[in-house]
Protein backbone atom coordinates (compact mmCIF):
# COMPACT_ATOMS: atom_id res chain seq x y z
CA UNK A 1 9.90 -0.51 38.90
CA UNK A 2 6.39 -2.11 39.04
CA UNK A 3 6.05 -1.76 35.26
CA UNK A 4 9.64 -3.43 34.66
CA UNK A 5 9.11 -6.16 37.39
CA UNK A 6 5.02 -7.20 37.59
CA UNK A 7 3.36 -5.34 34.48
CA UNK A 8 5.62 -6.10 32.01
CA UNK A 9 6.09 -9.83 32.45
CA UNK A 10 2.12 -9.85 33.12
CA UNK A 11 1.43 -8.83 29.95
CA UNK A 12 3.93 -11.50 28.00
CA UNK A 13 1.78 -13.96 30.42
CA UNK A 14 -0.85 -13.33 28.90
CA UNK A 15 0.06 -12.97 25.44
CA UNK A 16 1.32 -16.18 25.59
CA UNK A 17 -1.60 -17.74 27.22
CA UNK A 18 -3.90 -16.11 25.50
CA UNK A 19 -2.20 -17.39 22.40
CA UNK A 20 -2.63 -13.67 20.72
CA UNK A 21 0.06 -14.46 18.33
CA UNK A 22 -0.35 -17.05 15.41
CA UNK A 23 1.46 -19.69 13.48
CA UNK A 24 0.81 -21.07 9.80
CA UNK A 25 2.31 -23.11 7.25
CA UNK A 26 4.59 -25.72 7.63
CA UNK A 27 5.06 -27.16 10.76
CA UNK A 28 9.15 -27.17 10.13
CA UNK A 29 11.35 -25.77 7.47
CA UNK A 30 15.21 -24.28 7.29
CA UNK A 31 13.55 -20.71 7.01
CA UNK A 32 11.39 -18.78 8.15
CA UNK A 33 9.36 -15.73 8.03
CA UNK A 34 8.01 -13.66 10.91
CA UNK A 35 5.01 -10.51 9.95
CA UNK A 36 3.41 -7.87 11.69
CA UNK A 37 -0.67 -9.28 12.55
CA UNK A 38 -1.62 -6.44 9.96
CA UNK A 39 0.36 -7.18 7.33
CA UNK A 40 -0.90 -11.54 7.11
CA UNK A 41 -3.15 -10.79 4.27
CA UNK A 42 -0.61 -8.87 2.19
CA UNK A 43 2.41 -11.75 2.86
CA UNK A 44 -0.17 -14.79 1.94
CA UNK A 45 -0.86 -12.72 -0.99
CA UNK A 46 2.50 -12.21 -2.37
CA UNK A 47 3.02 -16.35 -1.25
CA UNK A 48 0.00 -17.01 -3.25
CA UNK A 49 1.56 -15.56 -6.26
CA UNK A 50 4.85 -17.46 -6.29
CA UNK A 51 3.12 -20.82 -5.68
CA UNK A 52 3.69 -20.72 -1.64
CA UNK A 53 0.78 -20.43 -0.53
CA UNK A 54 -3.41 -21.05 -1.08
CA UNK A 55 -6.13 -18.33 -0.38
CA UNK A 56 -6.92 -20.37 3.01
CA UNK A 57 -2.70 -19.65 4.05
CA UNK A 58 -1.69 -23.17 3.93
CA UNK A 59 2.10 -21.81 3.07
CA UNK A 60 4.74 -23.97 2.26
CA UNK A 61 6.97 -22.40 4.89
CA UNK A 62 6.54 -21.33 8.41
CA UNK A 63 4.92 -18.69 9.34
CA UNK A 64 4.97 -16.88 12.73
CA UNK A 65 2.24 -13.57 13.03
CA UNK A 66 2.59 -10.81 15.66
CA UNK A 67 -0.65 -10.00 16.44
CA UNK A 68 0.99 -8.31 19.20
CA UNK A 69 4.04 -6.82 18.06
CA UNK A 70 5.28 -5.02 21.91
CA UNK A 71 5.99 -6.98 24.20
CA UNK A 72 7.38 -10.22 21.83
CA UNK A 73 7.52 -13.09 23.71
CA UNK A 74 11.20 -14.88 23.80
CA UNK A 75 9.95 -18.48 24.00
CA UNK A 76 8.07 -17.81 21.24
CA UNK A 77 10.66 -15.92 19.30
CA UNK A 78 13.07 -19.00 20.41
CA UNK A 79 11.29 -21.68 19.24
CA UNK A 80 10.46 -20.37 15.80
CA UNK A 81 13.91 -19.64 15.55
CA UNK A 82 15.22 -22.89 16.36
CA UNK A 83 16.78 -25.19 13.63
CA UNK A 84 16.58 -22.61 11.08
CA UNK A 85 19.30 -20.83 9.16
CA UNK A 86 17.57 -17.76 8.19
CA UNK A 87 14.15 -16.13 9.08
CA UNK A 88 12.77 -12.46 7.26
CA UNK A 89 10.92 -10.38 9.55
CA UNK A 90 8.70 -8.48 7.50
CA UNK A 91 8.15 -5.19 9.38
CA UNK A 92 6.62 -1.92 7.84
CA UNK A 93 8.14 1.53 8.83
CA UNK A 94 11.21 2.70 9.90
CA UNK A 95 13.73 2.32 12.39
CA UNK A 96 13.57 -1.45 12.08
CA UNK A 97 12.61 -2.15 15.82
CA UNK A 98 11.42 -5.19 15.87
CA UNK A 99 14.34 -6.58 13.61
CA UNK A 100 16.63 -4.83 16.06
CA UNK A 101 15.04 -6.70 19.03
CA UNK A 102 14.71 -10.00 17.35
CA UNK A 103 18.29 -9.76 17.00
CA UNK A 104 18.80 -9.52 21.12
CA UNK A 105 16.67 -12.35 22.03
CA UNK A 106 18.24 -14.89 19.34
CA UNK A 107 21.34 -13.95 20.34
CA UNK A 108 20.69 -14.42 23.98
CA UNK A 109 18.60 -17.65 23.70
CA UNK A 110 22.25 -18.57 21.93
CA UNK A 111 20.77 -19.72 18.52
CA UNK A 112 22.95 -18.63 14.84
CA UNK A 113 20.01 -17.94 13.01
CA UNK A 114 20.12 -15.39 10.73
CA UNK A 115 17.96 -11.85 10.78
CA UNK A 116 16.92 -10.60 7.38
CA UNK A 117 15.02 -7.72 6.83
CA UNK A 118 15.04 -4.17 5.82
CA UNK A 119 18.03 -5.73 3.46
CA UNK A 120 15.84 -7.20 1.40
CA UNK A 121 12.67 -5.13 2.08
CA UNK A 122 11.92 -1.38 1.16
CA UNK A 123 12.83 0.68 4.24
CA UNK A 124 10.30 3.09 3.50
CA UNK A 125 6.87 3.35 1.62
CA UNK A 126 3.68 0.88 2.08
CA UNK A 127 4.33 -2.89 1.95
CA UNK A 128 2.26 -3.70 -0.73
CA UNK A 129 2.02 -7.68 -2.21
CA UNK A 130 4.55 -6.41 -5.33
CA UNK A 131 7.26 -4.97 -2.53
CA UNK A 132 6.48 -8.24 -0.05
CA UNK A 133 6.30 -10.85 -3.11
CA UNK A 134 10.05 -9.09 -4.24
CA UNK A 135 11.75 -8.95 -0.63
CA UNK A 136 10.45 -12.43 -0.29
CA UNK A 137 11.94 -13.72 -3.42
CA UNK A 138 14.88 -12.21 -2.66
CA UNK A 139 15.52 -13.43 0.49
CA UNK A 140 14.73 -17.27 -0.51
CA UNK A 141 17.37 -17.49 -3.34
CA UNK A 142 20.03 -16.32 -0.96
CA UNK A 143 18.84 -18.76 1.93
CA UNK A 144 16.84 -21.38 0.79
CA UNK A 145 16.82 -21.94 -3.49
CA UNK A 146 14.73 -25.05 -3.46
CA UNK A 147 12.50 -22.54 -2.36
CA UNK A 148 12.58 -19.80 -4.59
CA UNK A 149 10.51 -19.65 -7.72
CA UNK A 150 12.48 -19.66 -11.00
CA UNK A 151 13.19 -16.37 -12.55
CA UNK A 152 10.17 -15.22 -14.33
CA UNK A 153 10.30 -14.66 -18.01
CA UNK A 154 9.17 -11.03 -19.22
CA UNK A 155 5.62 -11.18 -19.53
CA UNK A 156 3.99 -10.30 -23.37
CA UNK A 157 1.70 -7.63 -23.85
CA UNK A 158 -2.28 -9.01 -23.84
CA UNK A 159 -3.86 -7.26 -26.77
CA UNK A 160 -6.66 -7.45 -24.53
CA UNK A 161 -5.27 -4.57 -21.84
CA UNK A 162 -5.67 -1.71 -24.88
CA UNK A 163 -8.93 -2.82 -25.86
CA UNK A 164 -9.86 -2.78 -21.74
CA UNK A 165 -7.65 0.57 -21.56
CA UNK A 166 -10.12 2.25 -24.62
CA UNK A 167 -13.44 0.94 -22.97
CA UNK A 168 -12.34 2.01 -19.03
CA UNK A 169 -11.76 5.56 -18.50
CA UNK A 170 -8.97 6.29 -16.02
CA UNK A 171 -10.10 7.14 -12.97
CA UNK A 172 -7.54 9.05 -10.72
CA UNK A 173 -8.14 9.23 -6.90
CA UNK A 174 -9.94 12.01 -5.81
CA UNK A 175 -12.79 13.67 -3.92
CA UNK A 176 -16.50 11.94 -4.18
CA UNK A 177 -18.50 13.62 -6.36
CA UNK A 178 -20.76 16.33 -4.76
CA UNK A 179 -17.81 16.72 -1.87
CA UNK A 180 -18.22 19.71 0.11
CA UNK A 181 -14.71 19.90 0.53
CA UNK A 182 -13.98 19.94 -3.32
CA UNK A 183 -15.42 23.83 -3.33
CA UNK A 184 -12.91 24.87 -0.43
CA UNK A 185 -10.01 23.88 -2.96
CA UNK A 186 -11.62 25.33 -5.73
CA UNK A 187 -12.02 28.82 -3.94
CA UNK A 188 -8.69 28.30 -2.44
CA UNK A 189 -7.34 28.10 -6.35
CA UNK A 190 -9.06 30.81 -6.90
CA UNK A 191 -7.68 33.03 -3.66
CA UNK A 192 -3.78 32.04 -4.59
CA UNK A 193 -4.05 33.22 -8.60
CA UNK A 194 -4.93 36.51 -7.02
CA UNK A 195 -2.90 36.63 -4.24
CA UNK A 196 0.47 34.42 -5.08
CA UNK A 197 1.20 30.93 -4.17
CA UNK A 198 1.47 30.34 -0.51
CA UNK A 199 2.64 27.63 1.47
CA UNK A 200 -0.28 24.96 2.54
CA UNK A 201 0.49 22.24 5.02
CA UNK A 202 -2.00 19.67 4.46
CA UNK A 203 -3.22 16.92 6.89
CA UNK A 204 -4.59 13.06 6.76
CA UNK A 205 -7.77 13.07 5.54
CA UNK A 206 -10.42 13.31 2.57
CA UNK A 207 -9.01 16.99 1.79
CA UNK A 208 -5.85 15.71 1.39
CA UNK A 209 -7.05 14.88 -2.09
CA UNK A 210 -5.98 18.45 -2.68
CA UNK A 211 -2.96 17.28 -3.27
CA UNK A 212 -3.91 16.06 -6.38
CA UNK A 213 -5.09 17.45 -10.10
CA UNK A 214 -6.64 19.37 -10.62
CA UNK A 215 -5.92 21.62 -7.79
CA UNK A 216 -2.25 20.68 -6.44
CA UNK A 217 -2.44 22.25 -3.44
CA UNK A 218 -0.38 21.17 -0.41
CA UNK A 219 3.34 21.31 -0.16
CA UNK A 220 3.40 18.97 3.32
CA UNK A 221 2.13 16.73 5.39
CA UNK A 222 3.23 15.48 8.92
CA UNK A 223 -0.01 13.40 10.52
CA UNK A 224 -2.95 13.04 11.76
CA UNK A 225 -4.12 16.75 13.30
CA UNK A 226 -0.61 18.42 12.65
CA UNK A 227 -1.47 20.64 9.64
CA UNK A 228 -1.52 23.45 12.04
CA UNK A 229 1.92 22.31 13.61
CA UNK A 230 3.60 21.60 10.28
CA UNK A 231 2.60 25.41 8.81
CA UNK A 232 4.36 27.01 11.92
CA UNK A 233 7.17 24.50 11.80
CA UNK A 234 7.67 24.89 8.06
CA UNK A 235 6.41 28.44 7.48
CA UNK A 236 8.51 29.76 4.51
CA UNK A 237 8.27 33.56 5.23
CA UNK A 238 8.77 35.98 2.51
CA UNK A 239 5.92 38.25 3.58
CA UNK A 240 3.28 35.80 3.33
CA UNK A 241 1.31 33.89 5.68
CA UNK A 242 1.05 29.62 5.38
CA UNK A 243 -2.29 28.28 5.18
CA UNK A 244 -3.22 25.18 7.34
CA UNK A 245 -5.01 22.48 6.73
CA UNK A 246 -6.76 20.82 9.00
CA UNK A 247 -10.26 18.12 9.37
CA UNK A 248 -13.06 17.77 12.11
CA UNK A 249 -11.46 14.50 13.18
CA UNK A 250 -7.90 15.76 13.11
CA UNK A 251 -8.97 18.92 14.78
CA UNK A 252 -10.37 16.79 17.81
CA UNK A 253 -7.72 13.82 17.71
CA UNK A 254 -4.74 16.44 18.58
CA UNK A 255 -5.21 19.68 16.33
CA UNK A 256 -6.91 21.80 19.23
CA UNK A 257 -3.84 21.44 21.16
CA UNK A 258 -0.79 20.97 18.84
CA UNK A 259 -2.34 23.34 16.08
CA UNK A 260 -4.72 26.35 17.42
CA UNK A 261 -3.30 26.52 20.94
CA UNK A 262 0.13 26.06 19.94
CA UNK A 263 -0.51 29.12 17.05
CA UNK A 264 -2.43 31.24 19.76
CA UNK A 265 0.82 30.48 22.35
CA UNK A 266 3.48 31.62 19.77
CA UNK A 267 1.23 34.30 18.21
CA UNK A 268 1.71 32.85 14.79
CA UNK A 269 0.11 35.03 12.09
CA UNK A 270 -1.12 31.42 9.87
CA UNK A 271 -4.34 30.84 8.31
CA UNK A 272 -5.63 27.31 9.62
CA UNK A 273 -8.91 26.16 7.76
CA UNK A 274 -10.94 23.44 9.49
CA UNK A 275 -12.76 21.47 7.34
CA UNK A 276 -15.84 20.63 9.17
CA UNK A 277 -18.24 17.80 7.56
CA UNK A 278 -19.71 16.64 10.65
CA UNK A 279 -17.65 13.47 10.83
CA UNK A 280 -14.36 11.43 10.76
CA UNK A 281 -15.51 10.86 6.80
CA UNK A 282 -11.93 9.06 5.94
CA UNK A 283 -12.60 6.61 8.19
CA UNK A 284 -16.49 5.88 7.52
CA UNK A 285 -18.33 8.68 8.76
CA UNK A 286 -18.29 7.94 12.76
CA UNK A 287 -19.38 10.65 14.89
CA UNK A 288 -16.86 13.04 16.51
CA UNK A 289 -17.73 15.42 19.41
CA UNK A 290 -18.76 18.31 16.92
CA UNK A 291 -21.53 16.10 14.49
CA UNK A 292 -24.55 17.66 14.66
CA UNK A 293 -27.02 14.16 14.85
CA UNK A 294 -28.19 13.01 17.68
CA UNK A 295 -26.21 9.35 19.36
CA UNK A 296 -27.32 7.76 21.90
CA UNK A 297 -24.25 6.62 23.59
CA UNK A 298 -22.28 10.03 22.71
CA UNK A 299 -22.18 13.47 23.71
CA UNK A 300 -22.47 15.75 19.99
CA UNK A 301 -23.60 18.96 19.15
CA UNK A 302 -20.06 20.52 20.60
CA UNK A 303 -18.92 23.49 18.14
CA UNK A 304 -15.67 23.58 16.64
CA UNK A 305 -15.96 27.52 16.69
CA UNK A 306 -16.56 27.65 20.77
CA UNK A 307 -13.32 25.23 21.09
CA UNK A 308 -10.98 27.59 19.04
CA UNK A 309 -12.27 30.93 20.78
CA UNK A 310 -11.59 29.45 24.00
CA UNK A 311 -8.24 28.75 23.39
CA UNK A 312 -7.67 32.27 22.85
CA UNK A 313 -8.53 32.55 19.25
CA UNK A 314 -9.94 36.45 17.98
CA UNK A 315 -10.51 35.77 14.20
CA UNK A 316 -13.02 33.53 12.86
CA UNK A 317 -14.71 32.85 10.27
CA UNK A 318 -17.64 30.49 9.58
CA UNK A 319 -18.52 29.46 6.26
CA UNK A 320 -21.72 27.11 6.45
CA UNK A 321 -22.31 26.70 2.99
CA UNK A 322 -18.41 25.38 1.43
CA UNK A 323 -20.44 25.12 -2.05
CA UNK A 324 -20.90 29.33 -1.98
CA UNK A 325 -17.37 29.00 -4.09
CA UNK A 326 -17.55 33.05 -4.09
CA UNK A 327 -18.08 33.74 -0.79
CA UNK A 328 -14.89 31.17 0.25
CA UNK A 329 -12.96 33.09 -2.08
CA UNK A 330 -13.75 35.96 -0.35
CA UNK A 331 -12.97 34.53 3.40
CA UNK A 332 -9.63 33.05 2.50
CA UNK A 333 -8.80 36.85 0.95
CA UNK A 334 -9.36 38.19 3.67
CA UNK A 335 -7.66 35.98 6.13
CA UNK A 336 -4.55 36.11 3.73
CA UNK A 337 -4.59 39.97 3.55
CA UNK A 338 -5.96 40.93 6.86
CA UNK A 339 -4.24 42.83 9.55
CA UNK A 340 -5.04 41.27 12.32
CA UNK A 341 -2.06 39.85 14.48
CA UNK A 342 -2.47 36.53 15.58
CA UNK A 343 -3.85 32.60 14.28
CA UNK A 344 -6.62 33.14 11.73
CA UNK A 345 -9.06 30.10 12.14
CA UNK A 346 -11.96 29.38 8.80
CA UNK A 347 -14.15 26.94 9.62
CA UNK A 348 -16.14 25.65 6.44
CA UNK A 349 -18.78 23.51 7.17
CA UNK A 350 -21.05 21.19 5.09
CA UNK A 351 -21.96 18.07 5.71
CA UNK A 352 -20.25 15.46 3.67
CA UNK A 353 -22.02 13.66 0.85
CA UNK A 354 -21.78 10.45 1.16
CA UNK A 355 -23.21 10.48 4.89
CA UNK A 356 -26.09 13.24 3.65
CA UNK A 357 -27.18 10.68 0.65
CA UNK A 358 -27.01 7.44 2.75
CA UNK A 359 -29.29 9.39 5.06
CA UNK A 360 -31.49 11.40 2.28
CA UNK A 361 -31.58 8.80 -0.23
CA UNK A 362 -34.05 5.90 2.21
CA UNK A 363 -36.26 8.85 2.67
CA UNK A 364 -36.71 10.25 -0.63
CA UNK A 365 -37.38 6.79 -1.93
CA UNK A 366 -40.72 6.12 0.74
CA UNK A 367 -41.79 10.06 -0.30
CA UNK A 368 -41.93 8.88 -3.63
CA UNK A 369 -43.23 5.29 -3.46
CA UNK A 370 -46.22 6.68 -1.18
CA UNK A 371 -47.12 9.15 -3.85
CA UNK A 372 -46.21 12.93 -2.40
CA UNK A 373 -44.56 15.34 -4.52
CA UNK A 374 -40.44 15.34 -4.79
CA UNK A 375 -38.63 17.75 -6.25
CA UNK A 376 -34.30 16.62 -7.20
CA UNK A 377 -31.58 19.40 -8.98
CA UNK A 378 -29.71 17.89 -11.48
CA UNK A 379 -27.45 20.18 -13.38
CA UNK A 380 -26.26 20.39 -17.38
CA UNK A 381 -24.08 22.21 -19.51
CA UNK A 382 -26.14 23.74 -22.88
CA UNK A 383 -23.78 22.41 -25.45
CA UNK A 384 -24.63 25.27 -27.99
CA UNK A 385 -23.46 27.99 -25.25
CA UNK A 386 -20.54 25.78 -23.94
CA UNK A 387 -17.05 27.25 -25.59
CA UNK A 388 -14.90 23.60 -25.38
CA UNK A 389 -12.28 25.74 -23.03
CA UNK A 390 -12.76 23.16 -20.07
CA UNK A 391 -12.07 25.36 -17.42
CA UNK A 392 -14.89 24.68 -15.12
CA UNK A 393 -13.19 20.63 -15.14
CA UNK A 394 -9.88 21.96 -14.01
CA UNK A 395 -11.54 24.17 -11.61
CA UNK A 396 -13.57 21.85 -9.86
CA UNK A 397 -12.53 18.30 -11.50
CA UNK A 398 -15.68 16.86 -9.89
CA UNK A 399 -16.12 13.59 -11.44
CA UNK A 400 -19.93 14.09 -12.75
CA UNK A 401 -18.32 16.88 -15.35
CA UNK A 402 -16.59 15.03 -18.64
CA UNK A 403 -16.52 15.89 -21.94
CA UNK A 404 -18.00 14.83 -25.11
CA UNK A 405 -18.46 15.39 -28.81
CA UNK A 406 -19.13 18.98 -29.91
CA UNK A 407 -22.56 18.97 -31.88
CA UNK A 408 -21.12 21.98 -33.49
CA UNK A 409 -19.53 20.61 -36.81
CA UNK A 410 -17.47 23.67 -37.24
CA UNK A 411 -15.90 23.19 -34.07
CA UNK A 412 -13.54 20.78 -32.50
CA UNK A 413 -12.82 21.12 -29.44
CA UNK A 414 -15.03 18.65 -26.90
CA UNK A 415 -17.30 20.18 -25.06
CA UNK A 416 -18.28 19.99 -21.18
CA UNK A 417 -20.82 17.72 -20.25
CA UNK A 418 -22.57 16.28 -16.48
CA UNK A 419 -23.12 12.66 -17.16
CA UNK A 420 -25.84 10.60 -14.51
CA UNK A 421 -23.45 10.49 -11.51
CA UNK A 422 -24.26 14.21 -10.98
CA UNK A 423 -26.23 14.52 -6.84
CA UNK A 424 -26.89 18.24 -7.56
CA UNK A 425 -24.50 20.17 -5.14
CA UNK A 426 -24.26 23.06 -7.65
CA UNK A 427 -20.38 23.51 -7.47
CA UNK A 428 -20.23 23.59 -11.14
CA UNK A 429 -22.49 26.90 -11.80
CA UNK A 430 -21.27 27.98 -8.79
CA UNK A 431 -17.31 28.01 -9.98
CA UNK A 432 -18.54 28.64 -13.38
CA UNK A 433 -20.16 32.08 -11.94
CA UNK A 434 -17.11 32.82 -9.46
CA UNK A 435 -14.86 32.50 -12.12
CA UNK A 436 -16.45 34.30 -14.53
CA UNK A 437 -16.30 31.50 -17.22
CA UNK A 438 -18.94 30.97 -19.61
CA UNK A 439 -22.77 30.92 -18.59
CA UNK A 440 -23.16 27.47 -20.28
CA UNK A 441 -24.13 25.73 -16.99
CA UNK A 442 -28.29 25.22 -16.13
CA UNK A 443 -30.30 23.85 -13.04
CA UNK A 444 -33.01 21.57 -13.86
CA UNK A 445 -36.06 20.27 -11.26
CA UNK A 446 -36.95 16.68 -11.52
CA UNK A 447 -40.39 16.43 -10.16
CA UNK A 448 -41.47 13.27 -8.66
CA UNK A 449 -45.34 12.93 -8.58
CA UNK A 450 -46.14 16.17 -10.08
CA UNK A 451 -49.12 18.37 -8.94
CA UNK A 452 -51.79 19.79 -11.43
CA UNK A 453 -49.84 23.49 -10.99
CA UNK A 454 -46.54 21.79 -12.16
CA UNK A 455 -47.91 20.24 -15.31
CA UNK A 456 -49.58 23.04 -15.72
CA UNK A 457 -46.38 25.39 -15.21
CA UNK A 458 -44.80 22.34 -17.95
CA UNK A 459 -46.60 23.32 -20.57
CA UNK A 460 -46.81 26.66 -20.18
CA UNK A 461 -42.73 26.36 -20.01
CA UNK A 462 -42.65 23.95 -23.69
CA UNK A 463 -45.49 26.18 -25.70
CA UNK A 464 -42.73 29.91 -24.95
CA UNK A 465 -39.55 27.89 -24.96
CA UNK A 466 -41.19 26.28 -28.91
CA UNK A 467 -41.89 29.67 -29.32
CA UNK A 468 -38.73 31.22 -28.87
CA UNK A 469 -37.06 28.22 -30.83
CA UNK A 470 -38.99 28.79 -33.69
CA UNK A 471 -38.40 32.66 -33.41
CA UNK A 472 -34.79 31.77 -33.55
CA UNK A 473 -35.03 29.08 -35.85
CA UNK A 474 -36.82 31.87 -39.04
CA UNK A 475 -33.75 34.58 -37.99
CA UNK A 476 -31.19 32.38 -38.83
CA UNK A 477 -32.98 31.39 -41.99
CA UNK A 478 -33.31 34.80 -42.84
CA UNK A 479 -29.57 35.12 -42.40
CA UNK A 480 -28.85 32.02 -44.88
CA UNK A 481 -27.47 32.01 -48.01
């Protein structure tokens, strides 16, 4: 009863007080539109395209924002309301409850305007400024045509979008390059063309790129930390045991307890593979309670390993190097074929990339500048060993490794080929050996401020590699004809 009779009608209080919620565009107008705090931008967007609306949100009809969308406040909601025939409420996700509710308090504050919404608007799906900018069209030539923008004429093709689309390569969404979480799928690829496909319930997160070419792995996905509730929810049977998929940050937000200690309660026989980068990466690379660095104002250093054995998991696996494509081959065999009853729990960990070159990169840099010797992998393809097959790309499709020209003029086929974007995480040679492809793939040292010894070691390196060249070079001469 308190919350009903004190909380509640504290917090509209102060909502309205406060002024949380926000008003733009014209002061007055015979419509309306109402929008969820988040989704401003997006709206003034779609406005902007149809001549409604400036980049500062000066619309040319009123505009009422829920910054707080529970509780809504019913003067608010009242006076908005009043005088106009028709407002849209423009609410993303499904059941429509704050149409539904809008409905109750115009209707009780006795008022005949009209509630459009999800009639106009998808009921599913991200509101984007295309799906916004078409609802809102929409709902203007059925309420107010002065309004609503003429119907557009079909747009000609610019010449100049072929000549863009032949200079810009495509570039689908995917892992960054040097991802420590791009190996796990890789070995995982690997694990199912021996085994059979099994069923994989992905999660939110970076890995959820899996999803994706070149790999294609992940059949569902329910939310945040529920990769490990989804597989035993949606387990498909047949003999063969669903694999989990599950991040750090998922694994702390609710995975712990809806995925490992739910699996360890029902004895499920899953495989559940924490991906462990050492921090909510999707999201910006915050600490979680497992990083390994050191924060001030948080408690770290708490293994992801101790948490799942105290729950009651027996089998685990820790794979501390994700880029050791052979050896994750091997762990998810083994956890697929194993026969031990019970949750089987992989934890590969390596820390992601684009937190371990922020970090690296400063420091490397001040080596350098003050003169001390720094040594950087880079890694190539040899285009005379290279076969033009391309199945290290659709192994690993790590964006570094393209394709170009063959230099062989007897041959056709494009060859493989690591352009500058390459940060030297190895996954390459290492799928390239796991896979038993072709050994086209090399490791080369770039040596910052080079000692005596490694000029030295430089030379002695040119004068037997010009050697062997030139061995090579009076063979195949002999051969000629």
């Amino acid at each position: 009863m308190e919350k009903i009779e004190r909380r509640w009608p504290a917090g509209i209080a102060f909502v309205r007080d406060h002024k949380l919620n926000e008003w733009f565009g014209a002061a007055e107008g015979e419509v309306g539109i109402i929008v969820q705090g988040g989704l401003f931008n997006t709206l003034n967007r779609a406005l902007e395209l149809e001549d409604l609306s400036d980049a500062f949100g000066a619309a040319k009809l009123p505009i009422y924002v829920l910054n707080c969308t529970y509780p809504l406040i019913p003067d608010e909601v009242r006076d908005f309301c009043l005088g106009k025939s028709a407002v849209l409420i423009i609410e993303e996700g499904q059941p429509e409850f704050i149409e539904h509710e809008l409905n109750t308090l115009i209707r009780r504050a006795d008022l005949q305007t009209r509630v459009v919404g999800k009639d106009v608007l998808p009921r599913a799906g991200e509101y984007t400024a295309q799906a916004i900018r078409t609802g809102v069209v929409k709902f203007l030539r059925a309420h107010a045509p002065e309004l609503a923008p003429a119907p557009a004429t079909p747009n000609l093709p610019d010449a100049s979008l072929g000549v863009l689309a032949a200079e810009v390569p495509q570039r689908p969404a995917g892992f960054c390059t040097g991802c420590p979480e791009r190996p796990i799928f890789t070995a995982m690829k690997m694990a199912q063309k021996e085994l059979g496909q099994h069923h994989v319930s992905a999660d939110i997160g970076c890995h959820l790129f899996s999803i994706l070419p070149p790999f294609n792995i992940g059949n569902t996905t329910m939310g945040y930390g529920l990769g490990g509730a989804g597989a035993s929810a949606l387990k498909t049977g047949g003999g063969k045991r669903s694999i989990a998929v599950m991040g750090d940050g998922g694994f702390w937000h609710n995975g712990l307890t809806s995925g490992v200690g739910n699996s360890v309660f029902n004895k499920d026989d899953n495989v559940l593979l924490i991906v462990d980068n050492g921090y909510s990466a999707a999201t910006g690379g915050q600490d979680i309670p497992s990083s390994l660095g050191d924060n001030s104002r948080r408690r770290t250093g708490n293994p992801i390993e101790r948490a799942v054995r105290g729950v009651g998991v027996d089998w685990v696996r820790s794979v501390t190097r994700t880029y050791d494509v052979a050896s994750m081959r091997d762990v998810f065999r083994e956890a697929l074929t194993t026969r031990t009853a019970g949750p089987k729990v992989i934890l590969a960990q390596s820390e992601c990339m684009l937190n371990k070159q922020r970090r690296e990169k400063p420091l490397f840099a001040a080596a350098v500048k003050a003169g001390r010797r720094q040594v950087r992998q880079r890694f190539g393809v040899d285009p005379d060993t290279c076969t033009g097959d391309h199945s290290c790309i659709r192994l690993s499709g790590c964006p570094s490794l393209t394709i170009k020209p063959n230099p062989d003029p007897l041959r056709t086929h494009p060859i493989a080929h690591v352009d500058n974007s390459c940060v030297g995480c190895g996954l390459c040679g290492e799928a390239a050996h796991a896979a038993v492809l072709c050994p086209s793939f090399y490791r080369a040292d770039i040596i910052h401020n080079p000692s005596r010894a490694d000029r030295w070691l430089s030379a002695v390196r040119g004068w037997v590699i010009g050697l062997l060249q030139a061995r090579a070079a009076r063979a195949l001469a002999a051969r000629a004809y």
